[in-house]
N, C-alpha and C. Protein backbone atom coordinates (compact mmCIF):
# COMPACT_ATOMS: atom_id res chain seq x y z
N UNK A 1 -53.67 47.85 31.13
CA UNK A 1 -52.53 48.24 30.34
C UNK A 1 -52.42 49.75 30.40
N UNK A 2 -51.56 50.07 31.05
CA UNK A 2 -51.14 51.91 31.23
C UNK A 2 -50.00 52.09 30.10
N UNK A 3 -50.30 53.21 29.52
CA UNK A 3 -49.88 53.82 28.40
C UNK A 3 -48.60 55.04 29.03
N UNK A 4 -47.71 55.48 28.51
CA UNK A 4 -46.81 56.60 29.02
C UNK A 4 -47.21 57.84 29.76
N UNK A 5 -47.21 58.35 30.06
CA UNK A 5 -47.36 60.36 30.17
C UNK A 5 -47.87 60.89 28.54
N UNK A 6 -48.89 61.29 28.21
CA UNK A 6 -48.80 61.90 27.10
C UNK A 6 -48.25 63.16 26.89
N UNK A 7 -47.63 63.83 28.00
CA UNK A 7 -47.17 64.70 27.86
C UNK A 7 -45.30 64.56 27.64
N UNK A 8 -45.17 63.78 27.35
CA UNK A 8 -43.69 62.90 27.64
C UNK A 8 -43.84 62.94 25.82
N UNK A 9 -44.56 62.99 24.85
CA UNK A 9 -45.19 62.31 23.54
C UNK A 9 -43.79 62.81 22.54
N UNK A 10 -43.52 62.37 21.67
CA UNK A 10 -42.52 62.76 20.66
C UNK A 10 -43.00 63.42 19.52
N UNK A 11 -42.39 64.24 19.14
CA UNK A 11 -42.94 64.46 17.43
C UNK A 11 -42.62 63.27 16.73
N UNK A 12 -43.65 63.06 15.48
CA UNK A 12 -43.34 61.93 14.74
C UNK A 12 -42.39 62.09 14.16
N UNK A 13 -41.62 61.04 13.39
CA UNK A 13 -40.04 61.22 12.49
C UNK A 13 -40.91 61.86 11.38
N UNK A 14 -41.86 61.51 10.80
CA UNK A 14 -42.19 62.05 8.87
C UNK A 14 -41.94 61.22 8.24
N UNK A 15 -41.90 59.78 8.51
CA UNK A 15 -41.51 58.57 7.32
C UNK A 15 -42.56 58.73 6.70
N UNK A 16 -43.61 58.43 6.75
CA UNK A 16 -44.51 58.55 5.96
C UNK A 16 -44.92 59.35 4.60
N UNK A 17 -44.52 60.81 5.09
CA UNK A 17 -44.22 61.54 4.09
C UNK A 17 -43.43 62.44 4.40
N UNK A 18 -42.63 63.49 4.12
CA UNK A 18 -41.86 64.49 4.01
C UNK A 18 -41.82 65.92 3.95
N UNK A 19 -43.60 66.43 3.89
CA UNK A 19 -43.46 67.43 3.99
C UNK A 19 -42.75 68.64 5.19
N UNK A 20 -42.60 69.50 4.08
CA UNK A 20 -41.73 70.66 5.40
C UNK A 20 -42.35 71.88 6.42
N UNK A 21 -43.51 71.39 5.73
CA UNK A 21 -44.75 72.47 6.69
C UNK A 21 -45.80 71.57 8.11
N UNK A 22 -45.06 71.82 9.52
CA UNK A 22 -45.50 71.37 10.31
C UNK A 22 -47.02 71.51 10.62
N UNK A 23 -47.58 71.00 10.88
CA UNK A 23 -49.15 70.60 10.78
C UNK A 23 -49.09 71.36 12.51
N UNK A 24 -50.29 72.62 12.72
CA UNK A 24 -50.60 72.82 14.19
C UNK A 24 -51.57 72.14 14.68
N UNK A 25 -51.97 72.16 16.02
CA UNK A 25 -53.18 71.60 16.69
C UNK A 25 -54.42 72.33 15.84
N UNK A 26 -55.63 71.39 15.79
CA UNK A 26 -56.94 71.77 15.37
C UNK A 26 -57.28 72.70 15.98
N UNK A 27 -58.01 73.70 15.83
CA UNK A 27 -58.56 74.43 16.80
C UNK A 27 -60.21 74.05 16.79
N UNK A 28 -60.54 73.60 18.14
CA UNK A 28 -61.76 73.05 18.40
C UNK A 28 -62.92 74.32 18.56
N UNK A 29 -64.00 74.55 17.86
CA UNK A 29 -64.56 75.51 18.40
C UNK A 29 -65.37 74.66 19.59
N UNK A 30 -65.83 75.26 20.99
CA UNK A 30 -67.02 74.88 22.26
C UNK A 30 -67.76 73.66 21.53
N UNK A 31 -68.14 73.88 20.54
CA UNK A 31 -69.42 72.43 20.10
C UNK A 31 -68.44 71.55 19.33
N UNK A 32 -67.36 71.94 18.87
CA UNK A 32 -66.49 70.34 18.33
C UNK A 32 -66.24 69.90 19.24
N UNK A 33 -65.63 70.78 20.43
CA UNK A 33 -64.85 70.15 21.67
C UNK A 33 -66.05 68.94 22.49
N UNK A 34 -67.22 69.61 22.34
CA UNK A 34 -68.47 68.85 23.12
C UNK A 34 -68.75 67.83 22.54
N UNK A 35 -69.17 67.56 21.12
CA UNK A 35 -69.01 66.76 20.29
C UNK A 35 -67.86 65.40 20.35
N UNK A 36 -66.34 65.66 20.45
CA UNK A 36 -65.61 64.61 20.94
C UNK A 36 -65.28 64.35 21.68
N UNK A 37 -65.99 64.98 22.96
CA UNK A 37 -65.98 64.69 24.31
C UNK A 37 -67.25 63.38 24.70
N UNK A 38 -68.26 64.15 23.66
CA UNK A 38 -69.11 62.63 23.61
C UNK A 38 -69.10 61.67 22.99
N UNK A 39 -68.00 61.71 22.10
CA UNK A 39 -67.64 60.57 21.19
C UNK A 39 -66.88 59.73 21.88
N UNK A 40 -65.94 60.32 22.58
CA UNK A 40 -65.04 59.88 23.74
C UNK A 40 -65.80 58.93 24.62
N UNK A 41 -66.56 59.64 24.83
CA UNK A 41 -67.63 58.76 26.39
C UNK A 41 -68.54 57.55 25.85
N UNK A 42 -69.02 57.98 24.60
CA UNK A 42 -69.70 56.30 23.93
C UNK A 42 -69.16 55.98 23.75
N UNK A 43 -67.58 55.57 23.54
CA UNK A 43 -66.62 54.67 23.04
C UNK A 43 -66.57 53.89 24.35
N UNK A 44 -65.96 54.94 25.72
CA UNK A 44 -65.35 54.06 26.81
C UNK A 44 -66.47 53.17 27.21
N UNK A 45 -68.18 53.81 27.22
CA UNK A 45 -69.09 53.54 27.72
C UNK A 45 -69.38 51.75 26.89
N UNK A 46 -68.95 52.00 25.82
CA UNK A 46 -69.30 50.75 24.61
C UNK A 46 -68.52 49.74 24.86
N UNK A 47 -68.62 48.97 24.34
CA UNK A 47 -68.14 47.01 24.39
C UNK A 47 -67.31 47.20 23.17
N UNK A 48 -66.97 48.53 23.00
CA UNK A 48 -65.74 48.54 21.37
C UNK A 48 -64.22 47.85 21.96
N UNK A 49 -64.36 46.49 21.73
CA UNK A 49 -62.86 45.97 21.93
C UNK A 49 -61.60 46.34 20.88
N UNK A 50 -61.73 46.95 20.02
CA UNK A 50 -60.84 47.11 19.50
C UNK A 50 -59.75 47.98 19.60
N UNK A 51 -58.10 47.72 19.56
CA UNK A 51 -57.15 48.21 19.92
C UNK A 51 -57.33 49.57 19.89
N UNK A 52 -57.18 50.14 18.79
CA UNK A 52 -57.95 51.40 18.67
C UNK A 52 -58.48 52.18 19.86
N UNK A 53 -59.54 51.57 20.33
CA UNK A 53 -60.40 51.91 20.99
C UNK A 53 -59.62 52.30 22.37
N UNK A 54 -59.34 51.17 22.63
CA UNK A 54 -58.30 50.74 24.30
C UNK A 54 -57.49 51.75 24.14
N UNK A 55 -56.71 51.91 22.97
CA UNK A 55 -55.67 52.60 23.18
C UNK A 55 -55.74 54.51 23.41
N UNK A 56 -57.25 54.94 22.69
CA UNK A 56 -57.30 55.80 22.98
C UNK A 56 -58.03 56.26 24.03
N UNK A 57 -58.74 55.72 24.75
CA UNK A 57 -59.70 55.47 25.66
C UNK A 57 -58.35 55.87 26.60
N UNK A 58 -57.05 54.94 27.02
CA UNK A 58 -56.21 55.47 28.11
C UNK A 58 -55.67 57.36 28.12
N UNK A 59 -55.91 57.61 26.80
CA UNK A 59 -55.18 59.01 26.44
C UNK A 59 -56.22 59.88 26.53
N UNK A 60 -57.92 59.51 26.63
CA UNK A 60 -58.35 60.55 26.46
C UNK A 60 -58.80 61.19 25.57
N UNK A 61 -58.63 60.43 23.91
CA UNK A 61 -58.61 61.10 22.39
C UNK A 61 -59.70 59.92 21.92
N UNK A 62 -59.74 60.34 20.99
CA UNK A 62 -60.85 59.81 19.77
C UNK A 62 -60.72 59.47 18.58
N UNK A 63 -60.28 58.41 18.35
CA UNK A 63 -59.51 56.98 17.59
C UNK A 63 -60.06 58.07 16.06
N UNK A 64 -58.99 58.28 15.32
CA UNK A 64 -59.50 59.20 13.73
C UNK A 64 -59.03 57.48 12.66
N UNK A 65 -58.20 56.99 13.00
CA UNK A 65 -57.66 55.93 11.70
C UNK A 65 -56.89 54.61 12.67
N UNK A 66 -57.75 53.31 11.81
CA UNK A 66 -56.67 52.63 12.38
C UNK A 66 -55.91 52.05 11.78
N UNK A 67 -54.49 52.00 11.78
CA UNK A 67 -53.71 50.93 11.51
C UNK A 67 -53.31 49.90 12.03
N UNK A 68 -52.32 49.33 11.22
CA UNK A 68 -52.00 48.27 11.57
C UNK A 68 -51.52 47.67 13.57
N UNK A 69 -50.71 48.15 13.67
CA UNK A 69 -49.87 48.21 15.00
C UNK A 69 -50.02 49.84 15.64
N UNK A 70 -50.87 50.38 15.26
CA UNK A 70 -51.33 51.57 15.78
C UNK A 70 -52.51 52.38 15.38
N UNK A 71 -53.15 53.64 16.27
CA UNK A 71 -53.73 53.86 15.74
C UNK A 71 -53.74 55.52 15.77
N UNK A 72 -54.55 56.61 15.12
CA UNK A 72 -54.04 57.90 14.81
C UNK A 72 -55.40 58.47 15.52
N UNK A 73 -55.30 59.77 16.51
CA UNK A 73 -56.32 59.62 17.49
C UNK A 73 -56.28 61.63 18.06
N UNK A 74 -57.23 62.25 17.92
CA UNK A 74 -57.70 63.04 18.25
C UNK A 74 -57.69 63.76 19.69
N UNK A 75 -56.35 64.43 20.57
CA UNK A 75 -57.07 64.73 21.56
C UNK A 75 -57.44 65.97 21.74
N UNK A 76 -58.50 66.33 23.07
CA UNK A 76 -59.35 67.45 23.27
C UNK A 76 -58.09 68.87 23.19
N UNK A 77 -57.47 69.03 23.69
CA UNK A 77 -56.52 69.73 23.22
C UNK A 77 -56.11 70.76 21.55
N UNK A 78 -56.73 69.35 20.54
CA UNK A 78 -56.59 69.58 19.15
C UNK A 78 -55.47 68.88 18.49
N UNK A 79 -54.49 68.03 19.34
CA UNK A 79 -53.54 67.73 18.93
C UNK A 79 -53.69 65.87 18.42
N UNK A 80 -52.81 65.90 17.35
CA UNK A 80 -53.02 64.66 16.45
C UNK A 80 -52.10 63.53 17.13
N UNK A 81 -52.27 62.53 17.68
CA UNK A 81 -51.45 61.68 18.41
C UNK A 81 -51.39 60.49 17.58
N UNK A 82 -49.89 59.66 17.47
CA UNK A 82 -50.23 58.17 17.18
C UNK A 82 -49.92 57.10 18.20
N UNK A 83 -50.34 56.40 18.29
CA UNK A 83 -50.61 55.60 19.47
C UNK A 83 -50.25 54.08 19.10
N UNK A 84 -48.92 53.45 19.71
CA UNK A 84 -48.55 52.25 19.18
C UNK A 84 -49.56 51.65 20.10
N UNK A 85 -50.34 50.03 19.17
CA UNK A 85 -50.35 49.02 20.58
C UNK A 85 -49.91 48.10 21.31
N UNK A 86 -48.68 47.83 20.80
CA UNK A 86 -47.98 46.80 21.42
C UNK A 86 -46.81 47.66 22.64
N UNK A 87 -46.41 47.36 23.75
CA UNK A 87 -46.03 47.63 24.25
C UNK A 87 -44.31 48.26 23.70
N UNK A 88 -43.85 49.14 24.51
CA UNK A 88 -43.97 50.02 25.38
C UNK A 88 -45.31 51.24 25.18
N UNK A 89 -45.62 50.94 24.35
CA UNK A 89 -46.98 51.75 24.08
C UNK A 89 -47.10 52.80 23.66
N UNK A 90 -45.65 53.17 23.11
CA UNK A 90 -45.50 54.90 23.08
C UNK A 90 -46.31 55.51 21.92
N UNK A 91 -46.46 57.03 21.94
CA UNK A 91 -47.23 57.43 21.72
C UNK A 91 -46.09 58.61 21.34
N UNK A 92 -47.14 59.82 19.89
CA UNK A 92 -46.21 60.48 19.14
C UNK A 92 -47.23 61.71 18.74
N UNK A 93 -46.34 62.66 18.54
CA UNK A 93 -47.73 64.03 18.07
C UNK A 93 -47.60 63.60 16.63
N UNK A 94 -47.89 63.45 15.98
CA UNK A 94 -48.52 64.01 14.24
C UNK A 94 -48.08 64.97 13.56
N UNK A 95 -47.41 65.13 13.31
CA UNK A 95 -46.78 66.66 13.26
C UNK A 95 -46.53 67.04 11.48
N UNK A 96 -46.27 65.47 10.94
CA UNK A 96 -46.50 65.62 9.56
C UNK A 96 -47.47 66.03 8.44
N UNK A 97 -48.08 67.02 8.27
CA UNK A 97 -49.19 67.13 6.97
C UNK A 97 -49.88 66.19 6.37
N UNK A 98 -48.77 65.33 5.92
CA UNK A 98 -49.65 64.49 5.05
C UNK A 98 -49.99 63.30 5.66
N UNK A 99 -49.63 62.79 6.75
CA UNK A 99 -49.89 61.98 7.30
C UNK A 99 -51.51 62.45 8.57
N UNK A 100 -51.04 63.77 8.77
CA UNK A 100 -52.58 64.03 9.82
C UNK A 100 -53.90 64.27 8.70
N UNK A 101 -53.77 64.69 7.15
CA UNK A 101 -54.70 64.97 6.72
C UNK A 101 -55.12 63.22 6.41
N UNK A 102 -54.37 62.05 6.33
CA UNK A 102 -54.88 60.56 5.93
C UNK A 102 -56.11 60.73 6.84
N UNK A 103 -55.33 60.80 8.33
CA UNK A 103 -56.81 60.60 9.51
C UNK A 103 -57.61 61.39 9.99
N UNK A 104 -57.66 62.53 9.35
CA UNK A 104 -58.25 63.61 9.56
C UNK A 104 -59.47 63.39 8.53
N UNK A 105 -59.13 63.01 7.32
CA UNK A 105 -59.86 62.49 6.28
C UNK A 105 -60.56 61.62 6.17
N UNK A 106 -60.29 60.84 6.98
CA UNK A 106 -61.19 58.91 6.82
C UNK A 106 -62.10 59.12 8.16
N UNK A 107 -61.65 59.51 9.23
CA UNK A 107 -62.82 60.16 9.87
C UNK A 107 -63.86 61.00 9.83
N UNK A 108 -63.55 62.11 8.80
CA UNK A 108 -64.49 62.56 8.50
C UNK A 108 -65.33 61.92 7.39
N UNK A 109 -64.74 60.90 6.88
CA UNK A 109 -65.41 59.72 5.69
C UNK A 109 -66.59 58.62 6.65
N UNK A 110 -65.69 58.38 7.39
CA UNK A 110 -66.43 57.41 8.57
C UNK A 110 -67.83 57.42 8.95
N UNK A 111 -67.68 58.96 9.86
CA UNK A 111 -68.48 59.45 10.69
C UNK A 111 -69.08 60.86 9.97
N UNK A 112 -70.17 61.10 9.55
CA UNK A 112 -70.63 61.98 9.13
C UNK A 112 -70.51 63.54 10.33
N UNK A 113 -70.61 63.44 11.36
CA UNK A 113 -70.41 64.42 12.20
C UNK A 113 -69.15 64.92 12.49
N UNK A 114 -68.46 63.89 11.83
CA UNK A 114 -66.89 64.34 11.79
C UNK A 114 -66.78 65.29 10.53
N UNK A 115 -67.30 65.81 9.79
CA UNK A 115 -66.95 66.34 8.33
C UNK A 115 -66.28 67.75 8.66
N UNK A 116 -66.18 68.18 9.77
CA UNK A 116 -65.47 68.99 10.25
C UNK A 116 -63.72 69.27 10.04
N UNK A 117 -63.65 67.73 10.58
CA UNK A 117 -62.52 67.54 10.39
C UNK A 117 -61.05 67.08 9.11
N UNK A 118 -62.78 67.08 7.82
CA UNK A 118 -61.69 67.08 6.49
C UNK A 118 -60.88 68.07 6.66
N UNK A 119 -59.59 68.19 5.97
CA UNK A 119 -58.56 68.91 5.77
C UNK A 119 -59.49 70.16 4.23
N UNK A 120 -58.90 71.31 4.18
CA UNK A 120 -59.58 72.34 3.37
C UNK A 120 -58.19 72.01 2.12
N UNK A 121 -58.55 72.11 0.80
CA UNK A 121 -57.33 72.21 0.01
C UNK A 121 -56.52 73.55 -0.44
N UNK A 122 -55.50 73.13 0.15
CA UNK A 122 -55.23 74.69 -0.29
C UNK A 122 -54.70 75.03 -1.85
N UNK A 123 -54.74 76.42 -2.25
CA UNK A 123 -54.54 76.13 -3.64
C UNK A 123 -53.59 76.23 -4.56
N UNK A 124 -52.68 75.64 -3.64
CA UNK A 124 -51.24 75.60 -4.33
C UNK A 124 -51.12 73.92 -4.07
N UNK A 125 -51.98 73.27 -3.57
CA UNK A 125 -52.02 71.66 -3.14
C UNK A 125 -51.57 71.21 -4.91
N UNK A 126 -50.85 69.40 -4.98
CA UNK A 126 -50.69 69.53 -6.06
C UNK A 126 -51.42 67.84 -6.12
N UNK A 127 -51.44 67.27 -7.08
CA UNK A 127 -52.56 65.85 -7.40
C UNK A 127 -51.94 64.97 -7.02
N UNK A 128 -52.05 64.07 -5.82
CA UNK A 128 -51.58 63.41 -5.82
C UNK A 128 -50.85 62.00 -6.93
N UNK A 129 -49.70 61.88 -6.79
CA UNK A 129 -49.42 60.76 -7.62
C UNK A 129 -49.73 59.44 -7.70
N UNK A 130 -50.18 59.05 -6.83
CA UNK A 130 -50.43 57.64 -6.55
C UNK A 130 -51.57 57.11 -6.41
N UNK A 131 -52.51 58.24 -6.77
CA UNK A 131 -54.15 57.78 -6.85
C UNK A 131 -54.60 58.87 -8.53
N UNK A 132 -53.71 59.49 -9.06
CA UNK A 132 -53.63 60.43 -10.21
C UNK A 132 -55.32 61.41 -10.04
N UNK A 133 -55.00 61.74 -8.11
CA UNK A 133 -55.93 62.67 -7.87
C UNK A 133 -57.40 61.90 -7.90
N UNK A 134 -57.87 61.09 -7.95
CA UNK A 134 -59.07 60.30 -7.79
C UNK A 134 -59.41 60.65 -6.10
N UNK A 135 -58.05 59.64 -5.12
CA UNK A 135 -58.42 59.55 -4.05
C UNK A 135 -58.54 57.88 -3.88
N UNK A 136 -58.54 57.53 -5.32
CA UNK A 136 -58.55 55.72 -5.11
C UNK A 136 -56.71 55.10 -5.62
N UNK A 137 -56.81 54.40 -4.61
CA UNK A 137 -55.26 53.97 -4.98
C UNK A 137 -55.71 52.98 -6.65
N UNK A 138 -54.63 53.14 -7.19
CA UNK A 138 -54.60 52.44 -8.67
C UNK A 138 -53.94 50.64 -8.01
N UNK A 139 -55.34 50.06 -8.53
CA UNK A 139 -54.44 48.65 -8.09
C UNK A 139 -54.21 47.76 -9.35
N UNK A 140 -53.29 46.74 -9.01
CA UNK A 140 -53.18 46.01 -9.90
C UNK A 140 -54.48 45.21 -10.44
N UNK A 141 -54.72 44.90 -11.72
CA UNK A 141 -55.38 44.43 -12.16
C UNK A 141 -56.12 42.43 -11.20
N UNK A 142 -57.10 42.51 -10.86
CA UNK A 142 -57.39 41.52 -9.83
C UNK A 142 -57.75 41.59 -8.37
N UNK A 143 -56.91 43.02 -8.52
CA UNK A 143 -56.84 43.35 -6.96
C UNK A 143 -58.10 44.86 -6.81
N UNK A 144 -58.78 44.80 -7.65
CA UNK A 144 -60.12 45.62 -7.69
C UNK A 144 -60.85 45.80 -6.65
N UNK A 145 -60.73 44.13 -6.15
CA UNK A 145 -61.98 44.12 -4.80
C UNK A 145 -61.13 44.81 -2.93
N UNK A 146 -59.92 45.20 -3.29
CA UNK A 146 -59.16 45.39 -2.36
C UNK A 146 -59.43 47.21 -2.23
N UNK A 147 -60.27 48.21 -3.02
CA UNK A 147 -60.46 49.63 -3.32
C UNK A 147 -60.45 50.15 -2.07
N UNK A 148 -61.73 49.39 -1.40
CA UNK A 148 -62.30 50.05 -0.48
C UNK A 148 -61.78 49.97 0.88
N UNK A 149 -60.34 49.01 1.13
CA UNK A 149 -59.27 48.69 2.02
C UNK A 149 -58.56 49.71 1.63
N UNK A 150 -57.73 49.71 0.92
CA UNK A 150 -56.27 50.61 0.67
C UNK A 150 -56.88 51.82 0.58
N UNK A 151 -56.03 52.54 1.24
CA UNK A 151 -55.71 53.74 1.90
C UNK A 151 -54.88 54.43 0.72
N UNK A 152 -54.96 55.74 -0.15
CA UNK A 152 -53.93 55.90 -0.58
C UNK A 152 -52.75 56.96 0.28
N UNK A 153 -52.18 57.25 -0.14
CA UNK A 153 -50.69 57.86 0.29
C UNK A 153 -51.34 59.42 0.81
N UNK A 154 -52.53 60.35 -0.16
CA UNK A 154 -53.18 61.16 0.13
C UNK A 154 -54.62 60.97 0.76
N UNK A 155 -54.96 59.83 1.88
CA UNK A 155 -55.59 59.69 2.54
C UNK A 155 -57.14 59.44 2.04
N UNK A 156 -56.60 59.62 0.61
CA UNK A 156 -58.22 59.68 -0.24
C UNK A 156 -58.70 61.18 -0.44
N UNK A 157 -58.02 62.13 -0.66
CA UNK A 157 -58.51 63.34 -0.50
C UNK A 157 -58.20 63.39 -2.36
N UNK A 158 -57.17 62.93 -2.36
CA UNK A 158 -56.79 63.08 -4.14
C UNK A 158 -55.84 64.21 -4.34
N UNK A 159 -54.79 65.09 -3.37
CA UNK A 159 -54.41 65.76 -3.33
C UNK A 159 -53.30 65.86 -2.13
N UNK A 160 -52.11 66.01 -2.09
CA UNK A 160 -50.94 66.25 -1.59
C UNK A 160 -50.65 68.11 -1.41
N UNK A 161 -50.22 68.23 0.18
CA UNK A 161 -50.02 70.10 0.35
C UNK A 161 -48.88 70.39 -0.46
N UNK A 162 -48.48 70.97 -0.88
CA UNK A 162 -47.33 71.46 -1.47
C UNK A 162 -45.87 71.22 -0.67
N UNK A 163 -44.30 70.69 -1.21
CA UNK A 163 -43.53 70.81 -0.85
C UNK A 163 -42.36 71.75 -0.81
């Protein structure tokens, strides 16, 4: 299964969220870059079947979050890609804030060697609403055992950048 040109890639629309401050590429220092270059290579090297995996494995990047019908993926470059898997396969830069700090965040939750890659708060950031700054989405009563699934809107950080 061949994936597009990543250089062909779109900026994302921002459904997700709305902020107006475009998110730049990471800047990798020599040992991050080495670091997900070998993260890269035990993945392809591994029996990891998962979409995720496949999908970033063709691009070159290093799977940060997965969703549903896609997944949000790291390449050496610094730049935040999302990666559909169902065909045509296309693929998108990240370009939204609040959406690159979700996978920027759960990877560094994941993978302890990733802690690099938490997002820093800045201090005009404001609490998120939908976890009232915890970082845990508020669920309905029953739905308790579902915590450690849902994702909130601020990636679990407990905090939204300023609009």
């Amino acid at each position: 299964m061949a994936l597009h040109d990543p250089q062909a890639s779109e900026a994302i629309d921002g459904s997700r969220g709305n902020s107006l401050k475009k998110a730049l590429p990471i800047e990798l220092t020599p040992e991050q870059r080495t670091l997900i270059e070998r993260k890269i290579a035990a993945a392809l090297a591994g029996n990891d079947s998962r979409e995720s995996t496949q999908a970033a494995a063709a691009w070159n990047a290093l799977p940060l979050y997965d969703d549903w019908s896609a997944c949000m993926a790291l390449r050496l470059d610094g730049e935040i890609v999302w990666l559909e898997y169902e065909a045509p396969h296309e693929s998108r830069l990240v370009e939204d804030e609040v959406t690159r700090n979700v996978g920027l965040f759960q990877a560094s939750v994941q993978d302890p060697e990733l802690r690099f890659l938490a997002p820093a708060r800045p201090p005009d950031a404001v609490a998120c609403p939908g976890c009232g700054g915890s970082g845990q989405c508020r669920l309905p009563r029953g739905s308790e055992h579902l915590a450690d699934r849902v994702v909130c809107t601020c990636g679990g950080l407990g905090w939204l950048p300023p609009r």
